[in-house]
N, C-alpha and C. Protein backbone atom coordinates (compact mmCIF):
# COMPACT_ATOMS: atom_id res chain seq x y z
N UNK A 1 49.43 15.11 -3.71
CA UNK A 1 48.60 16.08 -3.03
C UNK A 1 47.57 16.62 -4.02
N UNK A 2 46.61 16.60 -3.40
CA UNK A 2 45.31 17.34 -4.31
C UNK A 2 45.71 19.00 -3.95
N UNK A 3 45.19 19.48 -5.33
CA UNK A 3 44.89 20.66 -5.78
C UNK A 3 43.85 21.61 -5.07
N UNK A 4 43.88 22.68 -4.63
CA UNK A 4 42.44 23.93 -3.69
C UNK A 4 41.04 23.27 -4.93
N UNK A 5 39.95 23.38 -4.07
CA UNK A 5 39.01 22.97 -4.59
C UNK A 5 37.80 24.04 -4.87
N UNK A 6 37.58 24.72 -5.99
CA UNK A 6 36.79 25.68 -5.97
C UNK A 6 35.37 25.58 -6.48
N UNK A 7 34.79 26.36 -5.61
CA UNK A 7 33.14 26.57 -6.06
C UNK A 7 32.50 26.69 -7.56
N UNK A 8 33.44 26.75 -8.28
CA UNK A 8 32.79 26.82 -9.61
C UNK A 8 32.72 25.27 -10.19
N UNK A 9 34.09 24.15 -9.66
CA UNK A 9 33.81 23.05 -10.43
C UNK A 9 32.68 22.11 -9.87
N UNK A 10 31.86 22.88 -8.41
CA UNK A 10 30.80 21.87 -8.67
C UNK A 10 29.87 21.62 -9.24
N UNK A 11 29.05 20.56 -9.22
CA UNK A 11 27.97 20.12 -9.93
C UNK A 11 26.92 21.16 -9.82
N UNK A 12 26.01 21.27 -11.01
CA UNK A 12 25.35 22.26 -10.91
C UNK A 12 23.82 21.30 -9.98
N UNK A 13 23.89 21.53 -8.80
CA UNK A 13 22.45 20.39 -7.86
C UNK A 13 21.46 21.35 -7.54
N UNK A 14 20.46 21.14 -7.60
CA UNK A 14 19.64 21.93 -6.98
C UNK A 14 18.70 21.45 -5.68
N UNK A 15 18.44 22.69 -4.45
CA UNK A 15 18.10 22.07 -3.67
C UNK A 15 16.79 22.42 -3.73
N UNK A 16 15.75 21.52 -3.20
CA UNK A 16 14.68 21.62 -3.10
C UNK A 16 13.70 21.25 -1.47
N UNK A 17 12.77 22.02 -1.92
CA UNK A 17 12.18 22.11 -0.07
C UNK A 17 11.02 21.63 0.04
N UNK A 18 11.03 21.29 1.39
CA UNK A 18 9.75 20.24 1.73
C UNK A 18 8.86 20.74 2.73
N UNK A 19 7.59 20.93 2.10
CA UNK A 19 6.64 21.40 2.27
C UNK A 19 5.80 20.45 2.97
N UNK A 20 5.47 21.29 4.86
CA UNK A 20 4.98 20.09 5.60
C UNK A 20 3.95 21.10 6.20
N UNK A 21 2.99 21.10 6.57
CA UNK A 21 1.70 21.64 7.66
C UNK A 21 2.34 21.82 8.68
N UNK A 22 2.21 22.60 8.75
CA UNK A 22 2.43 23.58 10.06
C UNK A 22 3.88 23.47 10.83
N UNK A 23 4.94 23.52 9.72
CA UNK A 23 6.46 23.54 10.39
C UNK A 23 7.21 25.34 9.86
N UNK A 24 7.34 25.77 10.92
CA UNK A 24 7.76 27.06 10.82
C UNK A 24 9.36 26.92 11.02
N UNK A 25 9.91 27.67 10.39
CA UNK A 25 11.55 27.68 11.13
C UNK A 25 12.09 29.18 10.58
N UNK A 26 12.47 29.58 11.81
CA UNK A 26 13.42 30.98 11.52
C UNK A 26 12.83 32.06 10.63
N UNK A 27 13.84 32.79 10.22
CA UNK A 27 13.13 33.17 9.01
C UNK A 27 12.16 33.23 7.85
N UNK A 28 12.26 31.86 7.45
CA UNK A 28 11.08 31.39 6.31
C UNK A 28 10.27 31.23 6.98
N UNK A 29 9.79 31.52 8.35
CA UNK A 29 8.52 31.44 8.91
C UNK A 29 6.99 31.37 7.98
N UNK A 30 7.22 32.30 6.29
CA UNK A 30 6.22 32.15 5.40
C UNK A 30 5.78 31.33 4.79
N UNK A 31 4.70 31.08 4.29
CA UNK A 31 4.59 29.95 3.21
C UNK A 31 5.43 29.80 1.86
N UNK A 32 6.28 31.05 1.21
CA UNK A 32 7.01 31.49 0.29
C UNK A 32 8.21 30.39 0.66
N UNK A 33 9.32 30.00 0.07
CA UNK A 33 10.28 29.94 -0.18
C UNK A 33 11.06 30.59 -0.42
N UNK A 34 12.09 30.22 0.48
CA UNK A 34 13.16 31.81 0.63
C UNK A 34 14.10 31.41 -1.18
N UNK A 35 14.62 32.95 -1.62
CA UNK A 35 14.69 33.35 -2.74
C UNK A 35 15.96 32.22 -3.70
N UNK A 36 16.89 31.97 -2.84
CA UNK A 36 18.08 31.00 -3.14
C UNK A 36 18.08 30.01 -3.22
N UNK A 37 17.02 29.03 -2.85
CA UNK A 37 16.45 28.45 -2.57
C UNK A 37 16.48 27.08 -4.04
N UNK A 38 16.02 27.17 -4.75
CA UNK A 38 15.81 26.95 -6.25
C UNK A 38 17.17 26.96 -6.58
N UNK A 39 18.19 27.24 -6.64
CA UNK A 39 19.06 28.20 -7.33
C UNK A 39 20.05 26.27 -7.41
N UNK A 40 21.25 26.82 -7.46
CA UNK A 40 22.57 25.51 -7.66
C UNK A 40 23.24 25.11 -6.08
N UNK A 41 23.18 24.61 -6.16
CA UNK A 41 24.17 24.12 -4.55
C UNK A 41 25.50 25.61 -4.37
N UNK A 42 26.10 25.41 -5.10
CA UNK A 42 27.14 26.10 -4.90
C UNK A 42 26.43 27.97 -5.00
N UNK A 43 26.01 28.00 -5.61
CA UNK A 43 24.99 29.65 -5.23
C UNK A 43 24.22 29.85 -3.95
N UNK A 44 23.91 28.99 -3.68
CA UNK A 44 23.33 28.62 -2.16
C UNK A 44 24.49 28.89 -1.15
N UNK A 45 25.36 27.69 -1.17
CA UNK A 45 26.49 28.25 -0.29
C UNK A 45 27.36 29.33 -0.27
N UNK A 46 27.71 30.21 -1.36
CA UNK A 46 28.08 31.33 -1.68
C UNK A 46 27.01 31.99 -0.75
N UNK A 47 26.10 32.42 -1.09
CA UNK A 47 25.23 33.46 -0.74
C UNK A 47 25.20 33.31 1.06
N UNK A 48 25.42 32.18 1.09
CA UNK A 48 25.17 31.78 2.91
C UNK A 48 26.67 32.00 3.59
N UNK A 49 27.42 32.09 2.49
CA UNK A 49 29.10 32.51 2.91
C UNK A 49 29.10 33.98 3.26
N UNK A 50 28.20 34.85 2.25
CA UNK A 50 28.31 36.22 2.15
C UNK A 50 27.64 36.71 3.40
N UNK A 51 26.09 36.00 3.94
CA UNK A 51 25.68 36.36 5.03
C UNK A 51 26.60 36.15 6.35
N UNK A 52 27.38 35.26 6.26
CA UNK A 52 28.01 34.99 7.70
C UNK A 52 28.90 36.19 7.43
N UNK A 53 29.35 36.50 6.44
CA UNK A 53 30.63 37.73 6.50
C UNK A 53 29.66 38.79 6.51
N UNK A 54 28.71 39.32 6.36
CA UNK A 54 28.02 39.86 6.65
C UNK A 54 27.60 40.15 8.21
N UNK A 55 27.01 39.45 8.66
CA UNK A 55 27.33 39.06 10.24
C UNK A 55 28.56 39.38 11.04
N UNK A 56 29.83 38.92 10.67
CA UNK A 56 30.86 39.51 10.90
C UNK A 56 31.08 40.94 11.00
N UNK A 57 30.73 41.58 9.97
CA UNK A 57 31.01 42.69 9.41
C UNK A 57 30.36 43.26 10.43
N UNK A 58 28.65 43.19 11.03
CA UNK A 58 28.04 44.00 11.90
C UNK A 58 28.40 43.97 13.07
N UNK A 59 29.08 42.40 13.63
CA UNK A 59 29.63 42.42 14.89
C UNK A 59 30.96 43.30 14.96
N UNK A 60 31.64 43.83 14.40
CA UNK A 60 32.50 44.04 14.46
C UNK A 60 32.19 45.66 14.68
N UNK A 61 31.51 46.23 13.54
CA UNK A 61 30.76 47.48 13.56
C UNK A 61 30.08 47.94 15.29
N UNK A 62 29.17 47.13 15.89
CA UNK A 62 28.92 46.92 16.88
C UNK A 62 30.00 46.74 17.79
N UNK A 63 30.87 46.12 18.06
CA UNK A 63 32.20 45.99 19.12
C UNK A 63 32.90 47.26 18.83
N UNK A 64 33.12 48.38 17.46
CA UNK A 64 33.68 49.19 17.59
C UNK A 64 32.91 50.81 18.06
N UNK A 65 31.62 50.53 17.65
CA UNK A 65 30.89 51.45 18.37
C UNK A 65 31.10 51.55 19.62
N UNK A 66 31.18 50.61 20.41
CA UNK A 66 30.61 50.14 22.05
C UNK A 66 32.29 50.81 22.68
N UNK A 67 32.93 50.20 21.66
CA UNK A 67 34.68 50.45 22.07
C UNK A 67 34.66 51.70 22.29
N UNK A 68 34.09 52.65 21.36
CA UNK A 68 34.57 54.29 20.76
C UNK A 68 33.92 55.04 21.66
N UNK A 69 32.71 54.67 22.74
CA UNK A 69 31.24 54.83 22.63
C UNK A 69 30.66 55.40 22.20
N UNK A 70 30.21 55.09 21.06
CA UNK A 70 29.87 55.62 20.16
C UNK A 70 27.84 54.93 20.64
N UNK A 71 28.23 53.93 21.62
CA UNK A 71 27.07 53.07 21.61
C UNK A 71 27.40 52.98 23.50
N UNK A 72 26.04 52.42 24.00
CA UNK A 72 26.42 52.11 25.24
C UNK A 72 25.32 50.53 25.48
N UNK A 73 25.01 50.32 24.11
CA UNK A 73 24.31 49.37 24.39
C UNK A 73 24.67 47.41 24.05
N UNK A 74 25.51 47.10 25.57
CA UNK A 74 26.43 45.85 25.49
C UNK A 74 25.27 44.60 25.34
N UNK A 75 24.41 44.47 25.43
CA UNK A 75 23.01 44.22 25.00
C UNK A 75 22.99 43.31 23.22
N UNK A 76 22.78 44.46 23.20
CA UNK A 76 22.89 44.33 21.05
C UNK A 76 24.53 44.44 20.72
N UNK A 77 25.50 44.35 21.10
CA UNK A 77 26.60 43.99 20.94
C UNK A 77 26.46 42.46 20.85
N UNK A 78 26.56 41.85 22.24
CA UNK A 78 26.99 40.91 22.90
C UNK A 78 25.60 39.84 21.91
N UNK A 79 24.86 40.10 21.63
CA UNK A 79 24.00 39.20 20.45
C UNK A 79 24.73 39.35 18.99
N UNK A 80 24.81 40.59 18.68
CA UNK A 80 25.98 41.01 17.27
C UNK A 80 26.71 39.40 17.33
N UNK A 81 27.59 39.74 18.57
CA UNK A 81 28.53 38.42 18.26
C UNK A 81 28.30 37.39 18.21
N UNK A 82 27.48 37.19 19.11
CA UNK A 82 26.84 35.43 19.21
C UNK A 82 26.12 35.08 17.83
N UNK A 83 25.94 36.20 16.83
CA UNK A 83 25.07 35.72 16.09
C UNK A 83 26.11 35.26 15.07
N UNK A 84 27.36 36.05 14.87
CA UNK A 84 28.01 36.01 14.26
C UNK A 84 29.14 34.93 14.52
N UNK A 85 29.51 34.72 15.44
CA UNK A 85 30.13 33.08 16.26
C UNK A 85 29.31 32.04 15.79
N UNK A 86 27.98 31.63 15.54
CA UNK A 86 27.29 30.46 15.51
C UNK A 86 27.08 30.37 14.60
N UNK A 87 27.30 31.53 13.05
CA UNK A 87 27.00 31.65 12.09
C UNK A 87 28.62 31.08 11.32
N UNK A 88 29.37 31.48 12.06
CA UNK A 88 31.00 31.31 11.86
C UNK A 88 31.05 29.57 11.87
N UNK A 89 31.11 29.17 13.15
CA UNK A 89 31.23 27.78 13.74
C UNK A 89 30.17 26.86 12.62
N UNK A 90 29.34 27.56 11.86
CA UNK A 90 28.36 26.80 11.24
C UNK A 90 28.86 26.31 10.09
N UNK A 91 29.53 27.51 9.34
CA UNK A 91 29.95 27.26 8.52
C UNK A 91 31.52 26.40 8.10
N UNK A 92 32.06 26.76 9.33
CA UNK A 92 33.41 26.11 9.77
C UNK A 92 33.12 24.06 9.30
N UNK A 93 31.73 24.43 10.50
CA UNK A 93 31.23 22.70 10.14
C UNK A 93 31.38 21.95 8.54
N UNK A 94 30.41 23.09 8.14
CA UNK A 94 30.30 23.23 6.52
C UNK A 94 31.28 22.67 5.63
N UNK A 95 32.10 23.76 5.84
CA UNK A 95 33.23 23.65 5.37
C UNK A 95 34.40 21.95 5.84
N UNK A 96 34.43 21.64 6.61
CA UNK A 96 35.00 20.45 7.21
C UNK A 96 34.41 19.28 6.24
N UNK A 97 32.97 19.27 6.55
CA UNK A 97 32.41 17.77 6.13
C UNK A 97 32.41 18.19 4.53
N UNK A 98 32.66 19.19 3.73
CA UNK A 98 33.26 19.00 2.71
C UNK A 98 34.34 18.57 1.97
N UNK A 99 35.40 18.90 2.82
CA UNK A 99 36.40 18.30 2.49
C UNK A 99 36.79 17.11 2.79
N UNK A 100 35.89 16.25 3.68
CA UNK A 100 35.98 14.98 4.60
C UNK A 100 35.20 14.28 3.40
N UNK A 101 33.94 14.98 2.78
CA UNK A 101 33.42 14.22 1.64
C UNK A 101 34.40 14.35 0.31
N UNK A 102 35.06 15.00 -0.31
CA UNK A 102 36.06 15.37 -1.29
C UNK A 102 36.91 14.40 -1.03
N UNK A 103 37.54 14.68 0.10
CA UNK A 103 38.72 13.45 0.32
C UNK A 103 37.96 11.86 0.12
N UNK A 104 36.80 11.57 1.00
CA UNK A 104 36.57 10.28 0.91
C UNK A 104 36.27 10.13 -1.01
N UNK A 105 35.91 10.88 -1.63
CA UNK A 105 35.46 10.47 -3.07
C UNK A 105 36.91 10.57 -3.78
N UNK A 106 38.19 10.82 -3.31
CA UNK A 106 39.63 10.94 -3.73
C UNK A 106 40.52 9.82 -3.74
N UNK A 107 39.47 9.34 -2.42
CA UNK A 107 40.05 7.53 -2.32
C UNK A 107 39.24 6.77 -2.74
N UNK A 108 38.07 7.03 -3.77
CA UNK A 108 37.05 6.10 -3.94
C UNK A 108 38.35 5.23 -4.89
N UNK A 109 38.66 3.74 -5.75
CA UNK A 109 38.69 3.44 -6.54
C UNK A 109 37.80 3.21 -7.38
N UNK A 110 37.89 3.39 -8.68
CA UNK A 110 36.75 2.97 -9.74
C UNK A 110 37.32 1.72 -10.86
């Protein structure tokens, strides 16, 4: 049996972005490059780990307002979560085809 696999022994990769005329997406809607961007693979996914728990954190904040009523607005709740479900499920993915790639490089022979 293999050993838990942690974020520090990976490779230090860096990702880099591709700069096309006139493709907008999400957030980086700017010409800038968002800040993490540059950085190591594994700082990248950290930081994108912290936002989904982040996300969490507000849906939850939001579901307990609405609970307490502290809030009456099921509106901005009911997005709270969805944002935080698709952000969850995303990373879930993430997380899977990593270890599906780990394992397949476990059976590589050399």
């Amino acid at each position: 049996m293999v050993g838990p696999v942690s974020l520090s022994n990976l490779p230090n990769l860096s990702i880099q972005t591709e700069n096309r005329p006139g493709v907008r997406l999400g957030k980086y809607a700017s010409s800038a490059a968002p800040a993490g961007v540059n950085g190591s693979f594994s700082e990248f996914l950290e930081a994108k780990i912290q936002e989904t728990n982040h996300l969490q954190v507000e849906a939850d904040q939001a579901v307990s307002s609405v609970a307490t009523g502290q809030s009456h607005n099921l509106h901005e709740m009911m997005i709270a979560l969805d944002r935080a479900d698709v952000s969850f499920r995303l990373m879930t993915k993430v997380r899977n085809k990593a270890v599906e790639a780990y394992q397949e490089i476990m059976r590589m022979q050399f």
